[in-house]
N, C-alpha and C. Protein backbone atom coordinates (compact mmCIF):
# COMPACT_ATOMS: atom_id res chain seq x y z
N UNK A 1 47.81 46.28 -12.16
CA UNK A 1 47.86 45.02 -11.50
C UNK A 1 47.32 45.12 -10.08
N UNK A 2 47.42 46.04 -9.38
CA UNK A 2 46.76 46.17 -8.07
C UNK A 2 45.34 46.20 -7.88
N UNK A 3 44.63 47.20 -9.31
CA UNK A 3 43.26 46.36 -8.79
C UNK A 3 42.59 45.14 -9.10
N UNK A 4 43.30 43.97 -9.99
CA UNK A 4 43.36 42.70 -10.19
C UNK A 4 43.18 42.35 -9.03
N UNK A 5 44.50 42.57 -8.10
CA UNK A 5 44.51 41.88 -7.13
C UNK A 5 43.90 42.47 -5.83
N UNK A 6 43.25 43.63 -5.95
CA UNK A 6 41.97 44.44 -4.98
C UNK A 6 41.20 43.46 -5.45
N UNK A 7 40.66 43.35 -6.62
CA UNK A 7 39.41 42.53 -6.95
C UNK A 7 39.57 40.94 -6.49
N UNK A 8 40.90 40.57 -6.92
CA UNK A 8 40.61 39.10 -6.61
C UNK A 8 40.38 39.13 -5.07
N UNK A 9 41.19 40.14 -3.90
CA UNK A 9 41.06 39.78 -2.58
C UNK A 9 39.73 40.39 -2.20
N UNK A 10 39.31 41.48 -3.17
CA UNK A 10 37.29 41.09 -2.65
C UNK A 10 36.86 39.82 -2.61
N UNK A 11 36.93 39.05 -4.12
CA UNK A 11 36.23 37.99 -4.63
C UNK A 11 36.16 37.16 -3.07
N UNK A 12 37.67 36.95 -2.79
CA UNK A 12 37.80 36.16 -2.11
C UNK A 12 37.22 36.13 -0.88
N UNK A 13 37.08 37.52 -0.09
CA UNK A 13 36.46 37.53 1.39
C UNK A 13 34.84 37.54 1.19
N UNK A 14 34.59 37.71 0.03
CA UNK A 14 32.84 37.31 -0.31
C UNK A 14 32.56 36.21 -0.11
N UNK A 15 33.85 35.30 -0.73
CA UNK A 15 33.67 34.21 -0.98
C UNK A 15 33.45 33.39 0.40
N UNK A 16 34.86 33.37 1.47
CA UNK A 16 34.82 32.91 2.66
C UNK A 16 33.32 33.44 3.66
N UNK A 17 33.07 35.23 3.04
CA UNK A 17 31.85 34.94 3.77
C UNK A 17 30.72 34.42 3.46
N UNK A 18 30.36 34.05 2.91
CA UNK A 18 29.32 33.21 2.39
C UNK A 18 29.53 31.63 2.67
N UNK A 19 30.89 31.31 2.36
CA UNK A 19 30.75 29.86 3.15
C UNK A 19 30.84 30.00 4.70
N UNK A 20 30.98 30.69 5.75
CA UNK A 20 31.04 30.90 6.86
C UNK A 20 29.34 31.31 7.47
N UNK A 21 28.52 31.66 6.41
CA UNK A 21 27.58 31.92 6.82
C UNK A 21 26.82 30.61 6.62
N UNK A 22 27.20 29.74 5.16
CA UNK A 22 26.55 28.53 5.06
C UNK A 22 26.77 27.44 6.26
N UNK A 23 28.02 27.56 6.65
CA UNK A 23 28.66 26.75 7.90
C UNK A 23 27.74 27.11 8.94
N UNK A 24 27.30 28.18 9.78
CA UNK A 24 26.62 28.89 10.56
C UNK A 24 25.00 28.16 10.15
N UNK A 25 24.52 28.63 9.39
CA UNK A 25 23.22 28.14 9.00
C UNK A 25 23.27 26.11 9.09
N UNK A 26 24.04 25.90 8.77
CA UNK A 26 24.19 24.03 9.02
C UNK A 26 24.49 23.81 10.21
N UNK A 27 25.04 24.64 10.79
CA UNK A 27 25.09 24.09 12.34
C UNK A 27 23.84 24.68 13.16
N UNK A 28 23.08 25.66 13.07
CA UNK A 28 21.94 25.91 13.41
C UNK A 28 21.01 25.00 13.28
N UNK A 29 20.95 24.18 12.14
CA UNK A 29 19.76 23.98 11.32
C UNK A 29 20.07 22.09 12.23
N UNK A 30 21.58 21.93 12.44
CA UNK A 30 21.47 20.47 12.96
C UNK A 30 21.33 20.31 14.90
N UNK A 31 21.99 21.50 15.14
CA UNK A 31 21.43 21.60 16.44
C UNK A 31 20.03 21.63 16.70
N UNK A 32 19.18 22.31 15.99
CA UNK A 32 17.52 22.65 15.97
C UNK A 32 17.14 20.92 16.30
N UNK A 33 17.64 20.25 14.94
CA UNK A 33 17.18 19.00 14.81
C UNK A 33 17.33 18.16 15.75
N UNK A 34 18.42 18.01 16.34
CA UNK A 34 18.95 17.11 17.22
C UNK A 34 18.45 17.44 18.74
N UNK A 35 18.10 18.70 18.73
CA UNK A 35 17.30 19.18 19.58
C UNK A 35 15.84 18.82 19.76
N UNK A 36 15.43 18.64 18.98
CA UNK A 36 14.10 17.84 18.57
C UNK A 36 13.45 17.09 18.87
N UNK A 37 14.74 15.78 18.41
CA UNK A 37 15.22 14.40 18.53
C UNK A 37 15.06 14.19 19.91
N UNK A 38 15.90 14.96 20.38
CA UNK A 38 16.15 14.42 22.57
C UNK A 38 14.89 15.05 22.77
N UNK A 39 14.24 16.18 22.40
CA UNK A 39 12.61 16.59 23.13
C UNK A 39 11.92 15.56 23.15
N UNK A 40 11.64 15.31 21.64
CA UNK A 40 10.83 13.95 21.40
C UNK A 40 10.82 12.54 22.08
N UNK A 41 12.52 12.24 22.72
CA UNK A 41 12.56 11.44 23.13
C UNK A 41 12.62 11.31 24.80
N UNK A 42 12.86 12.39 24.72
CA UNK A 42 12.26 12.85 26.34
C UNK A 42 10.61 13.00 26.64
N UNK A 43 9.72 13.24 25.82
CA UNK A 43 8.08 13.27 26.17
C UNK A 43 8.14 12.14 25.74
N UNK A 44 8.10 11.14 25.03
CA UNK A 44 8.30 10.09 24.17
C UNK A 44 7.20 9.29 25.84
N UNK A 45 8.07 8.68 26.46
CA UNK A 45 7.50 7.88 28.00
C UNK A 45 6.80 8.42 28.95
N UNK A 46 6.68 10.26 28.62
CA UNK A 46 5.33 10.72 29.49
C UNK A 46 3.64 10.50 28.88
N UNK A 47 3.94 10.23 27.52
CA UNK A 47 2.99 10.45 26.75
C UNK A 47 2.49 9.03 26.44
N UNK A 48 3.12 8.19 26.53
CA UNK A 48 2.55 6.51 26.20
C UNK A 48 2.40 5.95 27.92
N UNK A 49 2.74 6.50 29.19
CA UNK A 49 2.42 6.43 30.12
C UNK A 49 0.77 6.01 30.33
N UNK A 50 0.21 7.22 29.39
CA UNK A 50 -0.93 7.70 29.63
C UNK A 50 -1.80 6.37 28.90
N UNK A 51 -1.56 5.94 28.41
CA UNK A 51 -1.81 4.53 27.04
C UNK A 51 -2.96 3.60 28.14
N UNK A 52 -3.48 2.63 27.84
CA UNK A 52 -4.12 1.88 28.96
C UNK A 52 -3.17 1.17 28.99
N UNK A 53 -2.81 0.18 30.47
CA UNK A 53 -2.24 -0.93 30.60
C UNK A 53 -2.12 -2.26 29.86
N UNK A 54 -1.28 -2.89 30.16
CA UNK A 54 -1.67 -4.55 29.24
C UNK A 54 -2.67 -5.37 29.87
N UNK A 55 -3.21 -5.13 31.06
CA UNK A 55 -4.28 -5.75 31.60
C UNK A 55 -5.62 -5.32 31.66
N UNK A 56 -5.33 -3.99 31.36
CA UNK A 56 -7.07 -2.79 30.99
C UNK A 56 -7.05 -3.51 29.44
N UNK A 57 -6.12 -3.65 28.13
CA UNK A 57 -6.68 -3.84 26.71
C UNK A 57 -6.73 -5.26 27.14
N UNK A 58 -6.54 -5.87 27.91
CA UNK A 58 -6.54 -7.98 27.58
C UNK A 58 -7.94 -7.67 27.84
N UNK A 59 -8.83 -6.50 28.78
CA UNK A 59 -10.31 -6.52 29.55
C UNK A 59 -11.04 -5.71 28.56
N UNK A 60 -10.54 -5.25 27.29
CA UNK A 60 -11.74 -4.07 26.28
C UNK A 60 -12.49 -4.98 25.69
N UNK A 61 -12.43 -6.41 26.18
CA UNK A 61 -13.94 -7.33 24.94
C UNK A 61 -14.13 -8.32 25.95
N UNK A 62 -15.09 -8.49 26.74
CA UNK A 62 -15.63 -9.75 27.12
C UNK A 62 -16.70 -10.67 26.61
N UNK A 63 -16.45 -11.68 26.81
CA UNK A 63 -17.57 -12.77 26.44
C UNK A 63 -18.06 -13.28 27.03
N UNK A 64 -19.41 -13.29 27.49
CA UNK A 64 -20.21 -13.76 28.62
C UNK A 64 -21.31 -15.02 27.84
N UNK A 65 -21.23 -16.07 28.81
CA UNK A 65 -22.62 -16.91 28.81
C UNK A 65 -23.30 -16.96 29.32
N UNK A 66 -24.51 -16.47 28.30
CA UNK A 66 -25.87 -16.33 29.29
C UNK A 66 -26.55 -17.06 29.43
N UNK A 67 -26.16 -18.33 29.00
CA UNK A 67 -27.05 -19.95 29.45
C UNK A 67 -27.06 -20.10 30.95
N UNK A 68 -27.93 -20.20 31.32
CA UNK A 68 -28.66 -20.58 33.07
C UNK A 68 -28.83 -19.42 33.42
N UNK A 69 -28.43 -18.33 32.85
CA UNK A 69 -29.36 -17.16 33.94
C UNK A 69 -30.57 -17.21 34.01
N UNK A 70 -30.77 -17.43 35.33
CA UNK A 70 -32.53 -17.54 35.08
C UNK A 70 -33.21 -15.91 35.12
N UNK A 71 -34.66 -16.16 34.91
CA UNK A 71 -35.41 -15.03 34.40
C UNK A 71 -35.39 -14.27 36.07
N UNK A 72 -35.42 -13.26 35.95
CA UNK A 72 -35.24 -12.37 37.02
C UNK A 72 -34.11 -12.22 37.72
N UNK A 73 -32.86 -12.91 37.27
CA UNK A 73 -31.87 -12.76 38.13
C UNK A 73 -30.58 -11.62 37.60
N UNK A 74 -30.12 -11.05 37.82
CA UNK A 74 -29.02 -9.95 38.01
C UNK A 74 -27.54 -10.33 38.19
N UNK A 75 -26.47 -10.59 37.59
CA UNK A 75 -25.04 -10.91 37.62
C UNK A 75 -24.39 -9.43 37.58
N UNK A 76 -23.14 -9.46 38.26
CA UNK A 76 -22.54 -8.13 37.70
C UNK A 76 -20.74 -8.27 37.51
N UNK A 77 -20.50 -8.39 36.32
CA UNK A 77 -19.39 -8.54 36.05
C UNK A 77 -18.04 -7.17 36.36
N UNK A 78 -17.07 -7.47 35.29
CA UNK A 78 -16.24 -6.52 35.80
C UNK A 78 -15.70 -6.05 34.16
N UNK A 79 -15.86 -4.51 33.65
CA UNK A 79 -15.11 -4.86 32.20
C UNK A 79 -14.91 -3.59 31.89
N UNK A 80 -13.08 -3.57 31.88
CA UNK A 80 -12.97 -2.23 31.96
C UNK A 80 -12.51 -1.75 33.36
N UNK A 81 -12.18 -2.29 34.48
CA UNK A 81 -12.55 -2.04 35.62
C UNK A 81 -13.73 -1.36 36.59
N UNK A 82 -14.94 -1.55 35.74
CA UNK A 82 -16.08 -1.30 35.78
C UNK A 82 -16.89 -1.99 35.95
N UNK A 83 -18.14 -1.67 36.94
CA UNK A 83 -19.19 -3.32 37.55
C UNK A 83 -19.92 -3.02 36.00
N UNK A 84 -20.27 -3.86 35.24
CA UNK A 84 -21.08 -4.20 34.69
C UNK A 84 -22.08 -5.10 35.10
N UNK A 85 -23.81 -4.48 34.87
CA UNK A 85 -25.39 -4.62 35.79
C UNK A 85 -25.78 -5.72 34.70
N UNK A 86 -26.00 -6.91 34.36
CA UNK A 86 -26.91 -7.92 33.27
C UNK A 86 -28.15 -8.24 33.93
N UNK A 87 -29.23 -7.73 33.79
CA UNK A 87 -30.40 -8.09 34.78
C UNK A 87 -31.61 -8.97 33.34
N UNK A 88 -31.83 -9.76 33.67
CA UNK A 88 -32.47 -10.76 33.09
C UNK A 88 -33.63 -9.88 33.55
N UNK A 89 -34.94 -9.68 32.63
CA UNK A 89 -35.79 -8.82 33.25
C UNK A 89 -36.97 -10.12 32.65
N UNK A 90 -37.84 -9.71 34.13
CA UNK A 90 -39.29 -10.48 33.71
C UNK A 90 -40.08 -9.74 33.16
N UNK A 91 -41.07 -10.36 32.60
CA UNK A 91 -42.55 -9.74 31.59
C UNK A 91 -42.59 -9.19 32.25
N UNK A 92 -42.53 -8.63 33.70
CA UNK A 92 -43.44 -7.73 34.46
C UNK A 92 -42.20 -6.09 34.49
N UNK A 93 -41.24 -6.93 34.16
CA UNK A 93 -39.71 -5.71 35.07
C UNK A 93 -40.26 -4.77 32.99
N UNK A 94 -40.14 -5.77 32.07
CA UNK A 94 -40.34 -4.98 30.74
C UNK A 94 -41.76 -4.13 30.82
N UNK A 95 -42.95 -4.47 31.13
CA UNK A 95 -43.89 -4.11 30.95
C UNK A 95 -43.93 -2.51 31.77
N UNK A 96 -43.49 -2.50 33.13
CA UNK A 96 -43.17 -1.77 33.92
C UNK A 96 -42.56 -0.15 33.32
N UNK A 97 -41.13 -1.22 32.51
CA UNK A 97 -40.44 -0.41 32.12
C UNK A 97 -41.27 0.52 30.88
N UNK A 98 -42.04 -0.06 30.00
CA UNK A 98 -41.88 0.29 28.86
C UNK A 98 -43.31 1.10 29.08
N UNK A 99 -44.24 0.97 29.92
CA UNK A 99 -45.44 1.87 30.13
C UNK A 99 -45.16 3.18 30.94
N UNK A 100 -43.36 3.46 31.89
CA UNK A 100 -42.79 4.49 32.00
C UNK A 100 -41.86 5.38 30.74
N UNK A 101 -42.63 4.71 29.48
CA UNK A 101 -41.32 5.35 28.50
C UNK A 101 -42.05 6.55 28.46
N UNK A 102 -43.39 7.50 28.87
CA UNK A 102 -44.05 8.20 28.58
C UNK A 102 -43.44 9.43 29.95
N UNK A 103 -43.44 9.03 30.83
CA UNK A 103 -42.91 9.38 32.04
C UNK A 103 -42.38 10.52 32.14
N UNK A 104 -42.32 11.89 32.92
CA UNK A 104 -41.74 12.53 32.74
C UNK A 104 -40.16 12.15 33.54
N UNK A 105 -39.49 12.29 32.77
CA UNK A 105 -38.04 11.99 33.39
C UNK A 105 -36.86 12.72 33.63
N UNK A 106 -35.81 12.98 34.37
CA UNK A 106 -34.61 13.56 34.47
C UNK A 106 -34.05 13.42 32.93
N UNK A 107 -33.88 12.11 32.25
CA UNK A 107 -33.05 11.70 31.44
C UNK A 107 -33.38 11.13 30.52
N UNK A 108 -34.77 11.51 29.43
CA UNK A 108 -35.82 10.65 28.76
C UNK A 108 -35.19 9.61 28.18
N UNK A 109 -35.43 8.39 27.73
CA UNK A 109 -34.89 7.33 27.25
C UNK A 109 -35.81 6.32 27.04
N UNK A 110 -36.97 5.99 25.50
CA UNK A 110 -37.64 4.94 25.74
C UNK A 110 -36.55 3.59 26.03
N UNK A 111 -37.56 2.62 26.78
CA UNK A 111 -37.04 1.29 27.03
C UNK A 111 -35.97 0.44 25.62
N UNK A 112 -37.06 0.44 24.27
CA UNK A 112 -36.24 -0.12 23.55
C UNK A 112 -34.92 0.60 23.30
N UNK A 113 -34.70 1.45 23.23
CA UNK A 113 -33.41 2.14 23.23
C UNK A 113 -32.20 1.35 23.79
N UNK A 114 -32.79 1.46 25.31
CA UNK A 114 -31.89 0.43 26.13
C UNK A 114 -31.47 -0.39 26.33
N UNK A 115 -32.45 -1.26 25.91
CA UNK A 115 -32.20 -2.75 25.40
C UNK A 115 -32.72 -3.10 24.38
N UNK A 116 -31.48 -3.70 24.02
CA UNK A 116 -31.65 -4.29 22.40
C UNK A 116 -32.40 -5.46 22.26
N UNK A 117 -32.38 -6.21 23.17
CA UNK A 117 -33.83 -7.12 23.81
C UNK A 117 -34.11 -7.29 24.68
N UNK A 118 -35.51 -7.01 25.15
CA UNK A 118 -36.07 -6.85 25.89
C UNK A 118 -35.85 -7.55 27.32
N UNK A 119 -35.60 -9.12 27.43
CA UNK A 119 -35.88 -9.52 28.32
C UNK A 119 -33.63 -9.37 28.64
N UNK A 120 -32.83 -8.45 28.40
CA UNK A 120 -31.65 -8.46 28.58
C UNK A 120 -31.28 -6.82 28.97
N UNK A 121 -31.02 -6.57 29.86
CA UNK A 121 -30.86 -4.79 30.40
C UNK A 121 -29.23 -5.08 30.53
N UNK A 122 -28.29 -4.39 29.92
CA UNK A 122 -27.10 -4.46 30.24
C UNK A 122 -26.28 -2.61 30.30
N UNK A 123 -26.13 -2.45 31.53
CA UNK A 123 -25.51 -0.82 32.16
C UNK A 123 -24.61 -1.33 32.92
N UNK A 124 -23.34 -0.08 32.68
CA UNK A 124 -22.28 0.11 33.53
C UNK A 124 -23.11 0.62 35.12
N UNK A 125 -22.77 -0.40 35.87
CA UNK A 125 -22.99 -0.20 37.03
C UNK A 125 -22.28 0.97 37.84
N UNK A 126 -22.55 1.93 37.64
CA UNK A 126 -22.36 2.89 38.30
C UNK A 126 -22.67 4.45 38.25
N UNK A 127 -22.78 4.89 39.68
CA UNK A 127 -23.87 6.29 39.17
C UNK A 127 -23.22 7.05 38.65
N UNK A 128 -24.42 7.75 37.72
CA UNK A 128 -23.91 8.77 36.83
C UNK A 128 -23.47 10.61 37.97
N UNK A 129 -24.20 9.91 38.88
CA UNK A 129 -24.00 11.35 40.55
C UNK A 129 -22.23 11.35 40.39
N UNK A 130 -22.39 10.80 41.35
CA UNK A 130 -20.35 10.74 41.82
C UNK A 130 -19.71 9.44 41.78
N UNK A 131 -19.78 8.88 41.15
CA UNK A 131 -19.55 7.56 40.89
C UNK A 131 -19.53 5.99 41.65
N UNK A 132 -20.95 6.15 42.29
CA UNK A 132 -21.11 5.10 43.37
C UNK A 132 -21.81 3.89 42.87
N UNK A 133 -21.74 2.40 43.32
CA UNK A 133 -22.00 2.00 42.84
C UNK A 133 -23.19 1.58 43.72
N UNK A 134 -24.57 1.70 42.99
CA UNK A 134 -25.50 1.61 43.23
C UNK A 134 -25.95 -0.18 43.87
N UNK A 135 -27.20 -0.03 44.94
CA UNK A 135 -27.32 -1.23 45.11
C UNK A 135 -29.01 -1.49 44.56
N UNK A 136 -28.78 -2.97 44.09
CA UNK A 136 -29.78 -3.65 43.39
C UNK A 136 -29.63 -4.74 42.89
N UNK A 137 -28.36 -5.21 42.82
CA UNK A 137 -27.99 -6.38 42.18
C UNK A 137 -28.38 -7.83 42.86
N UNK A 138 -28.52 -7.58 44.34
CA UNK A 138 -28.08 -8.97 45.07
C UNK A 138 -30.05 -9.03 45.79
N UNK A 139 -30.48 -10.26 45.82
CA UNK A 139 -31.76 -10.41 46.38
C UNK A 139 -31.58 -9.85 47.81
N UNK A 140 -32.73 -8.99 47.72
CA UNK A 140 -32.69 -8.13 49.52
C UNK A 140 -32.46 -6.99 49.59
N UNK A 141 -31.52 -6.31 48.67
CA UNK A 141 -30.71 -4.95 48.72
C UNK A 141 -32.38 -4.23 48.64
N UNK A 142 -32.08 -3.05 48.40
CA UNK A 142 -32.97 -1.99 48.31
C UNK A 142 -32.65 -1.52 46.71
N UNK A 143 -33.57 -1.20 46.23
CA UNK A 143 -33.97 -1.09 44.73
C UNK A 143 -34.58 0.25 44.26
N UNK A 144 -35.01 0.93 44.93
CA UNK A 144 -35.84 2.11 44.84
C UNK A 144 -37.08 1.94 44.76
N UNK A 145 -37.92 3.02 44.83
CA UNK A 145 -39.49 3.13 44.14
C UNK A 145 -39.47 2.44 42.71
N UNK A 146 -39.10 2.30 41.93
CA UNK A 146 -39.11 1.78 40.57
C UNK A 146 -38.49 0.58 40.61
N UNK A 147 -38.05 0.15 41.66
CA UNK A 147 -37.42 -1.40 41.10
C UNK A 147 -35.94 -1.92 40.74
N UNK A 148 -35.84 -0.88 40.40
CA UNK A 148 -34.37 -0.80 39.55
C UNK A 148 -33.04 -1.20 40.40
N UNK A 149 -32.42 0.36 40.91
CA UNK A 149 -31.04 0.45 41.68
C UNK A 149 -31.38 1.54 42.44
N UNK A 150 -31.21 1.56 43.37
CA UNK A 150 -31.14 2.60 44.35
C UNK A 150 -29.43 2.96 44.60
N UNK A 151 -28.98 4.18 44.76
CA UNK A 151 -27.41 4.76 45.01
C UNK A 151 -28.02 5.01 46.37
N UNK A 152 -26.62 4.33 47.61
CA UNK A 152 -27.32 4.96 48.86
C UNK A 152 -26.37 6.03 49.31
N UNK A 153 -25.31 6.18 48.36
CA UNK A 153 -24.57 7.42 48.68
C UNK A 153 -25.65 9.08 48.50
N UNK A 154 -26.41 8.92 47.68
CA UNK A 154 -27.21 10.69 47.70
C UNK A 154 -28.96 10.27 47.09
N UNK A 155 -28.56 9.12 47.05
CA UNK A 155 -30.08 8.69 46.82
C UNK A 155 -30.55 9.08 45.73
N UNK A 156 -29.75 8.77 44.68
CA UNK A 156 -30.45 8.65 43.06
C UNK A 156 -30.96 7.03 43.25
N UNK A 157 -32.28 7.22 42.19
CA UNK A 157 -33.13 6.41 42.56
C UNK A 157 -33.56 5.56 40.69
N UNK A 158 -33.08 4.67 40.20
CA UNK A 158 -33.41 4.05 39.03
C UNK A 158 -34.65 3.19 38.23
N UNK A 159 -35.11 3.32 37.21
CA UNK A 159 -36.06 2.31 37.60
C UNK A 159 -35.28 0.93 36.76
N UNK A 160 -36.30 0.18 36.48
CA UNK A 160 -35.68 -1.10 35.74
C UNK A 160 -34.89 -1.33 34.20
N UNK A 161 -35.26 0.04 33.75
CA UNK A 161 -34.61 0.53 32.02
C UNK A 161 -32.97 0.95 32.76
N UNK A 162 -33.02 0.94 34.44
CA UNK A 162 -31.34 1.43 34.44
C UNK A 162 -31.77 3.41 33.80
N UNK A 163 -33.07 4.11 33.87
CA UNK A 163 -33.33 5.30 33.76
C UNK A 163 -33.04 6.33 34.72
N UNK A 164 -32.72 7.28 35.20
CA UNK A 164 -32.70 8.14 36.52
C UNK A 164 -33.92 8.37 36.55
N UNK A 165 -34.98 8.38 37.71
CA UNK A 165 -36.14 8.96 38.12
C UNK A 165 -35.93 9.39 39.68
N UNK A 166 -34.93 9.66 40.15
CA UNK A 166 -35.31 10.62 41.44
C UNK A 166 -33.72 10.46 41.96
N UNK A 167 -33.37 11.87 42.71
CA UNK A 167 -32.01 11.83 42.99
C UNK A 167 -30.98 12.91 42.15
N UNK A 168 -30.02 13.42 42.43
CA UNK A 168 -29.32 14.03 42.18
C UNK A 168 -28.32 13.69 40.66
N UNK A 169 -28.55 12.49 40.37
CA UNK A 169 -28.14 12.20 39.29
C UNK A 169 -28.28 12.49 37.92
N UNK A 170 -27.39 13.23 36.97
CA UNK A 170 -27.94 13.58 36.10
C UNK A 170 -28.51 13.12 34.64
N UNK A 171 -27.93 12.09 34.26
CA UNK A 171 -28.57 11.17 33.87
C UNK A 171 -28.66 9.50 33.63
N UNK A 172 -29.24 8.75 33.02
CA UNK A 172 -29.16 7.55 33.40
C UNK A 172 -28.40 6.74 33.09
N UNK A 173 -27.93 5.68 33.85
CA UNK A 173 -26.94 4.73 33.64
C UNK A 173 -26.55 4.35 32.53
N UNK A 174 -25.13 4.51 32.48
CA UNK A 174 -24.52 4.45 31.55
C UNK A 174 -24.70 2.70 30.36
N UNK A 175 -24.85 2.66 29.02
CA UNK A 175 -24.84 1.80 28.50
C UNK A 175 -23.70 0.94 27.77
N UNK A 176 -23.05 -0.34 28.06
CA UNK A 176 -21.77 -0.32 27.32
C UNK A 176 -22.03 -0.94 25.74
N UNK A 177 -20.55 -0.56 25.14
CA UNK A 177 -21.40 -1.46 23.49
C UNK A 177 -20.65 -2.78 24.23
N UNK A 178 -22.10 -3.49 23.37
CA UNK A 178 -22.00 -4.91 23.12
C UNK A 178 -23.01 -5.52 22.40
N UNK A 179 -22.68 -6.71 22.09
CA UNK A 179 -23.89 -7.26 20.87
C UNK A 179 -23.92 -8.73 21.16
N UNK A 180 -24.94 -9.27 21.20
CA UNK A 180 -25.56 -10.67 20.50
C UNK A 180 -24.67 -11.39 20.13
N UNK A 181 -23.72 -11.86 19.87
CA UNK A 181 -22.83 -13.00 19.38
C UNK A 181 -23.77 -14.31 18.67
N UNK A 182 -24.93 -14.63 19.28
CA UNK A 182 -25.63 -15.62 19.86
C UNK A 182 -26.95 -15.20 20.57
N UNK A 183 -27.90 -16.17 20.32
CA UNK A 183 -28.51 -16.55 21.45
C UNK A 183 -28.57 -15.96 22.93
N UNK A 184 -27.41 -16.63 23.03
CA UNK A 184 -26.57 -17.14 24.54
C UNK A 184 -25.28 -16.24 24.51
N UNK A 185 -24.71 -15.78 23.86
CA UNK A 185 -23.23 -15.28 23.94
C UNK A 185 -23.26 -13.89 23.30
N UNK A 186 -22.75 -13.16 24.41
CA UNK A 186 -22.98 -12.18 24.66
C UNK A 186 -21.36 -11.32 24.84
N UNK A 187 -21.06 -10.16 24.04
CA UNK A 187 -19.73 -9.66 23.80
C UNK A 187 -19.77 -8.20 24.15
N UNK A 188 -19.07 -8.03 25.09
CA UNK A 188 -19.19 -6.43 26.08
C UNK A 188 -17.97 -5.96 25.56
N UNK A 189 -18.12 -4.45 24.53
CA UNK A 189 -16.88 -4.15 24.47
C UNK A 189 -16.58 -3.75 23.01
């Protein structure tokens, strides 16, 4: 009868250890989790911080009318918090442009590339150097040798494709998407 009861009081401390180890392993396994949980919810507001604002996404699509711009004139909007350049180009600003598509350049780029029609040049206004915003927009400013935009921060120098041809800049003005809607209506974004 004693080793009955040797055996049953093995059985038994096997037994407790094994549920003591299962106990151990479940409380590991829910601390881990719950641990997790508060990490997650602690980066949770560093990480959507980073998100754009509600007033940067109301600005990711604009719609512009391009009824009355007249031919040769230049508007510069805002989209993105970014000048956006719309330069209405004359037969002469295209012709200009498109007999430099051969050109040796900083930043090759034929004309049609750039614009999707011709008599419509649309670039993020600002240099591709250090981020200045170039002058050319307003009648009078200074334009460069080519016509374009002149930066008077280091003197990158543009021509009318919005191309780099002289200056420290490395290459040419940036293009935003947008498309045709219309005619006349025009969607940046």
């Amino acid at each position: 009868m004693t080793e009955q009861s040797s055996s049953h009081a093995t059985n038994k401390s096997v037994h407790n250890s094994n549920t003591t180890s299962a106990r151990r392993d479940f409380l590991y396994y829910a601390t881990a989790g719950a641990g997790t949980v508060a990490a997650g919810a602690a980066i949770w507001p560093l990480v959507n911080q980073m998100n754009p604002s509600a007033d940067v996404m109301a600005m990711s699509a604009i719609d512009v009318d391009l009824d009355g711009i007249e031919v040769g004139t230049r508007i510069t909007l805002s989209w993105q918090g970014k000048p956006v350049f719309i330069d209405r180009r004359t037969q002469e600003q295209i012709a200009l442009a498109r007999a430099d598509d051969a050109a040796d350049m900083i930043d090759p780029a034929p004309d049609a590339e750039r614009a999707e029609r011709p008599e419509w040049l649309i670039v993020i206004g600002i240099c591709t150097h250090l981020g200045c915003v170039p002058l050319g927009q307003k009648s009078g400013e200074q334009r460069g040798n080519w016509g374009g935009w002149f930066c008077a921060c280091h003197g990158s120098q543009y021509d009318t494709a919005g191309r780099i041809r002289r200056g420290p800049a490395p290459r040419n003005l940036d293009l935003p998407p947008y498309t045709f809607v219309t005619d006349t209506h025009l969607r940046i974004g």
